[in-house]
Protein backbone atom coordinates (compact mmCIF):
# COMPACT_ATOMS: atom_id res chain seq x y z
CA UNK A 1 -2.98 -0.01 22.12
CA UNK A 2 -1.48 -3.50 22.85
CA UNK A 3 2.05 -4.42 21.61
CA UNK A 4 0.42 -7.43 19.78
CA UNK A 5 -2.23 -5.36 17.90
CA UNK A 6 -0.10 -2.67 16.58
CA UNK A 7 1.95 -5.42 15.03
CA UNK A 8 -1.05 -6.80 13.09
CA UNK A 9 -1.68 -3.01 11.98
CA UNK A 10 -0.65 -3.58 8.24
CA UNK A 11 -0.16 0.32 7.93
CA UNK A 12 2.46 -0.03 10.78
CA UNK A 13 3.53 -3.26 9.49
CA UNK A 14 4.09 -1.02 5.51
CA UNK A 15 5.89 2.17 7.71
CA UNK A 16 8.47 -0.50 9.03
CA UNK A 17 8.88 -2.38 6.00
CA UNK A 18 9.39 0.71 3.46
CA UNK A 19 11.76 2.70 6.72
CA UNK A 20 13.87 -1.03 6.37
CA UNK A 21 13.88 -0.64 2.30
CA UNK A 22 15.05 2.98 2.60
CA UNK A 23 17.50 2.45 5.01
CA UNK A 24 18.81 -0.40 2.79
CA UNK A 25 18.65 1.66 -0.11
CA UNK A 26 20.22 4.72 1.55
CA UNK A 27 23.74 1.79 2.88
CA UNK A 28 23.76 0.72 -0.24
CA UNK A 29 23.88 4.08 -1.91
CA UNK A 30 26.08 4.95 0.44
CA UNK A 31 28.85 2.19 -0.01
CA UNK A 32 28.65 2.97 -3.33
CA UNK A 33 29.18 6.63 -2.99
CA UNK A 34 32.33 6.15 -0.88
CA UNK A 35 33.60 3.17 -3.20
CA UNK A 36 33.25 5.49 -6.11
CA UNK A 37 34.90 8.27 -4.38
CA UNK A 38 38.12 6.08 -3.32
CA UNK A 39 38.12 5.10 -7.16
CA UNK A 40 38.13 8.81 -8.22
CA UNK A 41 40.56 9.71 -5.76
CA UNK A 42 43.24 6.46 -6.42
CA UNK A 43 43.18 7.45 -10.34
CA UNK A 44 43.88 11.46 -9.56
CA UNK A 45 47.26 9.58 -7.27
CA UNK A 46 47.64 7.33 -10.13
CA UNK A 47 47.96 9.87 -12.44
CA UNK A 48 50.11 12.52 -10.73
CA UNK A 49 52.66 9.62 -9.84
CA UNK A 50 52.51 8.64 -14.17
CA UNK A 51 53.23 12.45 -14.45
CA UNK A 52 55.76 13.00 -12.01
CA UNK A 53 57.76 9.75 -13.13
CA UNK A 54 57.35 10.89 -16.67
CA UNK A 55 59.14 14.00 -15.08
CA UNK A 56 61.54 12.16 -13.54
CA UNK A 57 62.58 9.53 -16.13
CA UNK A 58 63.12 12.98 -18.20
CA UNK A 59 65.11 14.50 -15.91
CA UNK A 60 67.35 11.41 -15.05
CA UNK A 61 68.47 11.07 -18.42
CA UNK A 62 69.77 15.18 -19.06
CA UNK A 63 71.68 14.24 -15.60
CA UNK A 64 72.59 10.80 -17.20
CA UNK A 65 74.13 12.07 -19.52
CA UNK A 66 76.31 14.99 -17.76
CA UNK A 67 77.07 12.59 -15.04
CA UNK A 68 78.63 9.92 -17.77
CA UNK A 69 81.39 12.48 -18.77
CA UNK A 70 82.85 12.70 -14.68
CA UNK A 71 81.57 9.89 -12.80
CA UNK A 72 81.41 5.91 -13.43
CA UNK A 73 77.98 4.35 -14.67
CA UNK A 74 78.18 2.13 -11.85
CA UNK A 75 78.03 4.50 -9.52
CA UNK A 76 75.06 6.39 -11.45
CA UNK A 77 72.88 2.90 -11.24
CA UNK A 78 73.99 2.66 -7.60
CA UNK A 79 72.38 6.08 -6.72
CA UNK A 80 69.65 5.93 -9.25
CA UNK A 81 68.52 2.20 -6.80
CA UNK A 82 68.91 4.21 -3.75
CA UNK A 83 66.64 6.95 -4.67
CA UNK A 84 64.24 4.69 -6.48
CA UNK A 85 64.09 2.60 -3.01
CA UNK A 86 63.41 6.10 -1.05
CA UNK A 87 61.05 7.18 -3.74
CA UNK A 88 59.15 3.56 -3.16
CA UNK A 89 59.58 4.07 0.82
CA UNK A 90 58.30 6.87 0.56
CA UNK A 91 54.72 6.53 -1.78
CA UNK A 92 54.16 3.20 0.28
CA UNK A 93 54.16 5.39 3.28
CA UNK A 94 51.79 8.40 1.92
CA UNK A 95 49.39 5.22 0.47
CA UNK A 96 49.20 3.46 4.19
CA UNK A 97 48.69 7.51 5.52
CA UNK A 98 46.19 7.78 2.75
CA UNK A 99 44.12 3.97 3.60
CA UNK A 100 44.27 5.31 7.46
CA UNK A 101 42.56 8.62 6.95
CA UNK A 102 39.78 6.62 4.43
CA UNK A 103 39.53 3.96 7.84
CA UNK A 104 38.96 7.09 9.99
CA UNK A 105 36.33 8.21 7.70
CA UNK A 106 35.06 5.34 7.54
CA UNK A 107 34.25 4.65 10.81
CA UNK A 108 33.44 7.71 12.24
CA UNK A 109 30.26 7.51 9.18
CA UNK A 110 29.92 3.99 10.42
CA UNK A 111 29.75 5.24 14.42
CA UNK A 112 27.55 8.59 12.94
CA UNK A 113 24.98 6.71 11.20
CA UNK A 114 23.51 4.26 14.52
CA UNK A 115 23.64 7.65 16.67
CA UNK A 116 21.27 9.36 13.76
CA UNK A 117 19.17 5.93 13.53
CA UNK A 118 18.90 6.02 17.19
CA UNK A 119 17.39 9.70 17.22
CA UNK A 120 15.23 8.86 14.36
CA UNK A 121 13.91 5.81 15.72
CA UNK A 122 13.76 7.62 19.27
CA UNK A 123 11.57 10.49 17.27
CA UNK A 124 9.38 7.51 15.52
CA UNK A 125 8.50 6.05 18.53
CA UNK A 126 7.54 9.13 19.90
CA UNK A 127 5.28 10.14 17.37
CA UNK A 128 3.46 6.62 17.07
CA UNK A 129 3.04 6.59 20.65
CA UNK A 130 1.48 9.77 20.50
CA UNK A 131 -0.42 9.11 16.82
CA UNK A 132 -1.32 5.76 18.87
CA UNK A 133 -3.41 7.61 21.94
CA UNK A 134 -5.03 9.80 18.96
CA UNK A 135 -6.22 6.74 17.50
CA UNK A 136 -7.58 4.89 20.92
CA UNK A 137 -9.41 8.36 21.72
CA UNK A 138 -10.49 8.36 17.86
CA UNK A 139 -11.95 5.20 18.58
CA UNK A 140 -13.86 5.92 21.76
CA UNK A 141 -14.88 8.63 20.45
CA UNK A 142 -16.32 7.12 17.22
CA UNK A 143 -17.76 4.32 18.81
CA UNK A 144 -19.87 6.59 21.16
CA UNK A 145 -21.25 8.83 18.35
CA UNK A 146 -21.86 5.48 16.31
CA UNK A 147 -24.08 4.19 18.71
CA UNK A 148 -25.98 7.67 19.22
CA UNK A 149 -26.40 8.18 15.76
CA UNK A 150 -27.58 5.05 14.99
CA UNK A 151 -29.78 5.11 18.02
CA UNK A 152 -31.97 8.50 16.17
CA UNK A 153 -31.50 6.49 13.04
CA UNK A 154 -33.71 3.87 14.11
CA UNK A 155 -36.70 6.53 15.77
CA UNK A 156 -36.29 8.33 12.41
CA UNK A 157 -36.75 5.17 10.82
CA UNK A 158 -39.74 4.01 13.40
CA UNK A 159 -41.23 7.19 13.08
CA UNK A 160 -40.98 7.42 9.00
CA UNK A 161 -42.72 3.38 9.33
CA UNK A 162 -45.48 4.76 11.35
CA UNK A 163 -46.36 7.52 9.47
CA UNK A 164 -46.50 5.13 6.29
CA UNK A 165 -48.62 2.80 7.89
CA UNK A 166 -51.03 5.70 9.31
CA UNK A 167 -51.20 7.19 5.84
CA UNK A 168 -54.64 7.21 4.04
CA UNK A 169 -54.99 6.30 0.44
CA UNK A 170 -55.24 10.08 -0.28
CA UNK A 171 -53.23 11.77 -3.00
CA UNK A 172 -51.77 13.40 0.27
CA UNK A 173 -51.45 9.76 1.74
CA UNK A 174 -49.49 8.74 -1.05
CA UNK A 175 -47.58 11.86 -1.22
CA UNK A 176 -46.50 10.77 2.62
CA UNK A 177 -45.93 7.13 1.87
CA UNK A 178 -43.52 7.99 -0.84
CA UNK A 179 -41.30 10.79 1.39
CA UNK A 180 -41.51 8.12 4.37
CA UNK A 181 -40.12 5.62 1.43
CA UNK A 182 -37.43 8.48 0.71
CA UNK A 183 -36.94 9.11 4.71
CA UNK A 184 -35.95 4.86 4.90
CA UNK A 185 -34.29 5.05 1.95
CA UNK A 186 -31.53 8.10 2.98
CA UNK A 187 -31.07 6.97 6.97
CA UNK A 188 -30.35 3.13 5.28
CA UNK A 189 -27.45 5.10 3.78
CA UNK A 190 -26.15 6.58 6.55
CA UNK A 191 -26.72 3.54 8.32
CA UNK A 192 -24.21 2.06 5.85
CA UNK A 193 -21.98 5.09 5.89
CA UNK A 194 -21.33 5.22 9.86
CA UNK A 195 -20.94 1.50 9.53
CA UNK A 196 -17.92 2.35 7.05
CA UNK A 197 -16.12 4.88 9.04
CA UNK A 198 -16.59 2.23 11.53
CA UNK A 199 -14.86 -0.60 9.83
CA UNK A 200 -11.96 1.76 8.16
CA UNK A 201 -11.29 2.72 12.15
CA UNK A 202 -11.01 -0.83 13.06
CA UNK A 203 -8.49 -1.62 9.77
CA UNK A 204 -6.43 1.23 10.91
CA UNK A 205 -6.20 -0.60 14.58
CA UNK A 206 -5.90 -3.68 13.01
CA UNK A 207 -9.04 -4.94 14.90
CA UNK A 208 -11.37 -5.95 12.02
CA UNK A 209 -13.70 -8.23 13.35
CA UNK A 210 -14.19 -11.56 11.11
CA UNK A 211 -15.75 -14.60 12.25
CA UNK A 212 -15.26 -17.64 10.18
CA UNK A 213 -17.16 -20.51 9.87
CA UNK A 214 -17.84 -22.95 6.89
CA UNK A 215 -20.63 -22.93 4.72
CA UNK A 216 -22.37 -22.75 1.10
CA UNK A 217 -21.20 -19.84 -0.99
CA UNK A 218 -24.17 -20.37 -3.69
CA UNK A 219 -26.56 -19.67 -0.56
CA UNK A 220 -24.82 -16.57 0.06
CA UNK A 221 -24.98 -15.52 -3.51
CA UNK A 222 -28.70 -16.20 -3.51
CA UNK A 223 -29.18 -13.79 -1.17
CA UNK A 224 -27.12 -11.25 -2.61
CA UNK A 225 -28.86 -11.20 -5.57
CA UNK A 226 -32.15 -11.23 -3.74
CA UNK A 227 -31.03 -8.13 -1.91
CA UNK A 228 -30.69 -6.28 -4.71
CA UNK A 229 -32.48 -7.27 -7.54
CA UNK A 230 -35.04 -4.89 -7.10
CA UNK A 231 -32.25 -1.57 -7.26
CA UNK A 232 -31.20 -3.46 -10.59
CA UNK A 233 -34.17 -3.22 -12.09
CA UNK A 234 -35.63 0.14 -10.95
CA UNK A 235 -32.51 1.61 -13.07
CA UNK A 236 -33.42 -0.51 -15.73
CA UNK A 237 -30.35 -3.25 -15.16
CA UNK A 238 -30.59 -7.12 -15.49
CA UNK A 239 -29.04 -8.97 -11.95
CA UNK A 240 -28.78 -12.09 -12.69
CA UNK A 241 -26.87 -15.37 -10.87
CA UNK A 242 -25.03 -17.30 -13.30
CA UNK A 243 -24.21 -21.19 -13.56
CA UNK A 244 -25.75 -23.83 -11.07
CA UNK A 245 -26.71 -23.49 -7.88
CA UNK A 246 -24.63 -26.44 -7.10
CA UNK A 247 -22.97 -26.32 -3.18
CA UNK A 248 -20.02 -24.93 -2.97
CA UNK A 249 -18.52 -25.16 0.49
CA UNK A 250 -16.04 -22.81 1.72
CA UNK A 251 -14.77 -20.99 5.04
CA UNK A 252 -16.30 -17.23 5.56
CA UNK A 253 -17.81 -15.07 7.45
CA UNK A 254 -21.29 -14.77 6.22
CA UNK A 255 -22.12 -11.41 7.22
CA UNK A 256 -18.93 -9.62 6.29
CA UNK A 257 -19.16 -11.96 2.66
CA UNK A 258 -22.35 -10.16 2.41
CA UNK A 259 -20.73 -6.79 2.81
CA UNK A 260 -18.28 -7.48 0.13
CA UNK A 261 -20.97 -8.77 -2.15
CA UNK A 262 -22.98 -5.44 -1.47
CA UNK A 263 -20.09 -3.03 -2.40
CA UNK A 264 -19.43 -4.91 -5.16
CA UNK A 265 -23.12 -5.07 -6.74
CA UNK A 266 -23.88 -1.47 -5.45
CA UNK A 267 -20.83 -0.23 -7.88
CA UNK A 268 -21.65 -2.27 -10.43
CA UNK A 269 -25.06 -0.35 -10.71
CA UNK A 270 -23.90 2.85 -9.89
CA UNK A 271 -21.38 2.07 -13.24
CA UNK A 272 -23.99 0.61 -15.24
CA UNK A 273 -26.42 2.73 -17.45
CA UNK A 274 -29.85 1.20 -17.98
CA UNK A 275 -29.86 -1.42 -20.35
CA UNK A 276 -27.10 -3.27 -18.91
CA UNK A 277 -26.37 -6.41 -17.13
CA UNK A 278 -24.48 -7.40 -13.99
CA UNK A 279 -23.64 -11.16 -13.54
CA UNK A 280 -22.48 -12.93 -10.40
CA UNK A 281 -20.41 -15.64 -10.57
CA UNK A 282 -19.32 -18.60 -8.29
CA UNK A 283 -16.88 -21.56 -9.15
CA UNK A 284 -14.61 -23.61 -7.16
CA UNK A 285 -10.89 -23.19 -7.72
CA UNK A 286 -7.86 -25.80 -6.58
CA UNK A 287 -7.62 -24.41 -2.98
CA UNK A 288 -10.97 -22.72 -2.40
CA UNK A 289 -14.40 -20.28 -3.78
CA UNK A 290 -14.01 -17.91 -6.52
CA UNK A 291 -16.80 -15.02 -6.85
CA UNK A 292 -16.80 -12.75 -9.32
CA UNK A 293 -19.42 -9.73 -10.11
CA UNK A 294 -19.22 -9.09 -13.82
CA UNK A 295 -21.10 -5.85 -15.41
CA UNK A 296 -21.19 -4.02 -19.19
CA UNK A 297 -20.23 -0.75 -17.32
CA UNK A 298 -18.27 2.26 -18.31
CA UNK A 299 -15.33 -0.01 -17.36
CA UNK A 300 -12.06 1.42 -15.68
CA UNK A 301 -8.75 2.59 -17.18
CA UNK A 302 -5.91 0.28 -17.07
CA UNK A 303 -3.68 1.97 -14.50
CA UNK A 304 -6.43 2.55 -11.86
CA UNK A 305 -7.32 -1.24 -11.55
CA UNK A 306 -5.09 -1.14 -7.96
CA UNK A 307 -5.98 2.06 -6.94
CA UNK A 308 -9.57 1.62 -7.08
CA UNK A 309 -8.97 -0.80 -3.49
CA UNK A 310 -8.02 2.58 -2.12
CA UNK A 311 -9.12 4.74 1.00
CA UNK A 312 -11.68 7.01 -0.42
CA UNK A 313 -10.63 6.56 -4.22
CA UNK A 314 -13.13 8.04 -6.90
CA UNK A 315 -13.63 7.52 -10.38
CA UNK A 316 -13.04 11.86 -10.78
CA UNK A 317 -12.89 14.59 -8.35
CA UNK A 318 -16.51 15.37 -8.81
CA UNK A 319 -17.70 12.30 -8.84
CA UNK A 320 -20.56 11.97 -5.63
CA UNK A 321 -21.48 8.51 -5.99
CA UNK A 322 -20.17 7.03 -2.41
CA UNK A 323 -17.25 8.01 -0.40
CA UNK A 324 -14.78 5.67 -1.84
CA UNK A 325 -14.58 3.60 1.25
CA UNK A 326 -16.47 0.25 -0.14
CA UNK A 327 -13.79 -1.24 -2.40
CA UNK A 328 -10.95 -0.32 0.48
CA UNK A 329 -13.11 -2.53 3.28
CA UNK A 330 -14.00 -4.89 1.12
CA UNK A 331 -10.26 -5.77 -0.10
CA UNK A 332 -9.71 -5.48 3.77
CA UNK A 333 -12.43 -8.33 4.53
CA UNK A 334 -11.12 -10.44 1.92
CA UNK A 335 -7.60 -10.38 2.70
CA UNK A 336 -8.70 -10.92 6.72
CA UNK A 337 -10.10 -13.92 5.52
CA UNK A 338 -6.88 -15.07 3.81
CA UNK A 339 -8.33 -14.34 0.47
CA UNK A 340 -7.21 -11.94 -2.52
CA UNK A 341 -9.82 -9.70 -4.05
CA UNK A 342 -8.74 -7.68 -7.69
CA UNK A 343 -10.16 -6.41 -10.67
CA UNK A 344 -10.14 -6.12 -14.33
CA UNK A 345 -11.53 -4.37 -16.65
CA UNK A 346 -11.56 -2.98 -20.62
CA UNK A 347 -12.80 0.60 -20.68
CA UNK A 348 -16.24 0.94 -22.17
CA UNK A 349 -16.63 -2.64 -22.04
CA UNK A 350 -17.36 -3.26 -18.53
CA UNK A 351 -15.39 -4.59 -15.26
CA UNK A 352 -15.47 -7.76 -13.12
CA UNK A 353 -14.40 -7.95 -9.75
CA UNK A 354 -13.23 -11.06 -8.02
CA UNK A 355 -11.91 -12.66 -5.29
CA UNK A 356 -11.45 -16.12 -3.57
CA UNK A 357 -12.30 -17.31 -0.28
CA UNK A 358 -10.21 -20.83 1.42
CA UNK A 359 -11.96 -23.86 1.48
């Protein structure tokens, strides 16, 4: 993988950022380890001298006074300054002994910590160059069985169309017009699924492919609704468009717009019971579009409303309704586009999902 495109990986981009923050967070820690220590160790000195001249102020005044009855106080004071100046000589000379063996520590950590860096970043490298050839095989790979499996998608397909259009009006004609329907209906899926695995691929390479180009957002909502108004109301759920169909002009990529749109409205369903309504909404904001797709769902708790933009995130661990990939390529798409997408939500109440594209 190019130099350039593993810098525009944003998981690479996160792994650098968070190994800057810990190392930051690890000097820091550090420094204040080692200041802490020095304090702790300068009040046990501090203490021992308070003690030992406690000791000695003691002492000098039994000898004070035995000394008084044979010798002249003058000579006592003249003793007592000469061993007060040796007794200063001689802590100034155990503190500069005790500052130089806190230097040497110092910077032998200081000369320790680049050489372990160095072997860490020497490992690091290592590993992505190696986790780097995994993904560019990864990638061949999955682009080769892409393309056959959507190749025997389409005969399935072809094959499922002609047997529907062969079929007689029969009870056994209809019977083979509806598992045709069914046939369609499950390789459109898997259609969409390899087409996910696809795009999640290319966001791990950081080689999403977005084309933009200006144009009306209410057209593209049109069509989104149009797309899949008919799902809506087989289960029983009202799609509607809301507000004016008024222009509003924007910068996008129309087909990967409509891949956002399609995640979004497909969840919205799939969280919807029958009975329900799912709104879509378009306004223009200061800088740009804002979309939203608005539903009277099951809603989602509080504290998942960022991890639902996840890789493979799912409502529960039983939960079989998608792969939890839509919401992750979507927020992708979005933010490729210089957008934000996010969500909010009151449980039981429903969700809305939104996000803004640049004018």
């Amino acid at each position: 993988m190019p130099d350039d495109e593993k810098q525009t990986s944003p998981d690479r981009q996160q792994t650098d950022e968070s190994l800057r923050t810990e190392r930051e967070n690890a000097d820091e820690a550090l420094r204040a380890k080692q200041s802490r220590s020095q304090h702790e160790a300068d009040l046990v000195v501090q203490h021992a001298r308070e003690t030992a001249d406690a000791v000695l102020v003691a002492a000098r005044e039994k000898a004070d006074e035995r000394l008084t009855q044979t010798a002249p106080r003058a000579i006592i004071r003249e003793e007592r300054v000469l061993e007060d100046s040796v007794l200063r000589d001689e802590r100034a000379s155990a503190d500069d002994n005790l500052q130089r063996e806190r230097d040497e520590v110092h910077h032998a950590l200081a000369r320790l910590l680049p050489m372990e860096r160095e072997k860490t970043d020497r490992y690091l490298l290592t590993e992505r160059i190696r986790s780097d050839q995994d993904v560019s095989h990864r990638d061949d790979f999955l682009g080769i069985v892409s393309h056959d499996l959507r190749n025997l998608l389409s005969g399935i397909v072809m094959s499922a169309s002609l047997l529907t259009e062969q079929a007689s009006e029969s009870e056994e004609g209809k019977r083979t017009i509806q598992g045709g329907a069914r046939i369609q209906r499950y390789a459109a899926r898997m259609n969409r699924l390899i087409g996910d695995l696809v795009d999640v691929a290319s966001i791990d390479a950081g080689k999403l492919s977005v084309a933009v180009t200006r144009g009306d957002t209410s057209i593209l909502l049109d069509e989104a609704i149009d797309m899949f108004h008919g799902l809506a109301a087989a289960k029983g759920i009202v799609l509607e468009l809301d507000g004016a169909k008024a222009p509003l002009m924007a910068r996008f990529d129309h087909d990967r717009m409509i891949q956002v749109l399609a995640n979004l409205i497909t969840n919205a369903i799939k969280f919807t019971q029958a009975g329900g309504t799912i709104v879509v909404h378009g306004e223009r904001t200061a800088d740009g579009v804002r979309i939203s797709v608005r539903d009277s769902g099951v809603g989602i708790p509080h504290d998942k409303l960022e991890t639902v933009f996840e890789r493979f995130w799912q409502v529960g661990k039983n939960d079989r309704r998608g792969v939890g990939l839509g919401l992750y390529i979507s927020r992708a798409i979005v933010e490729a586009q210089g957008g934000t997408i996010w969500a909010e939500s009151t449980e039981g109440a429903g969700s809305t999902f939104s996000f803004t594209i640049a004018a």
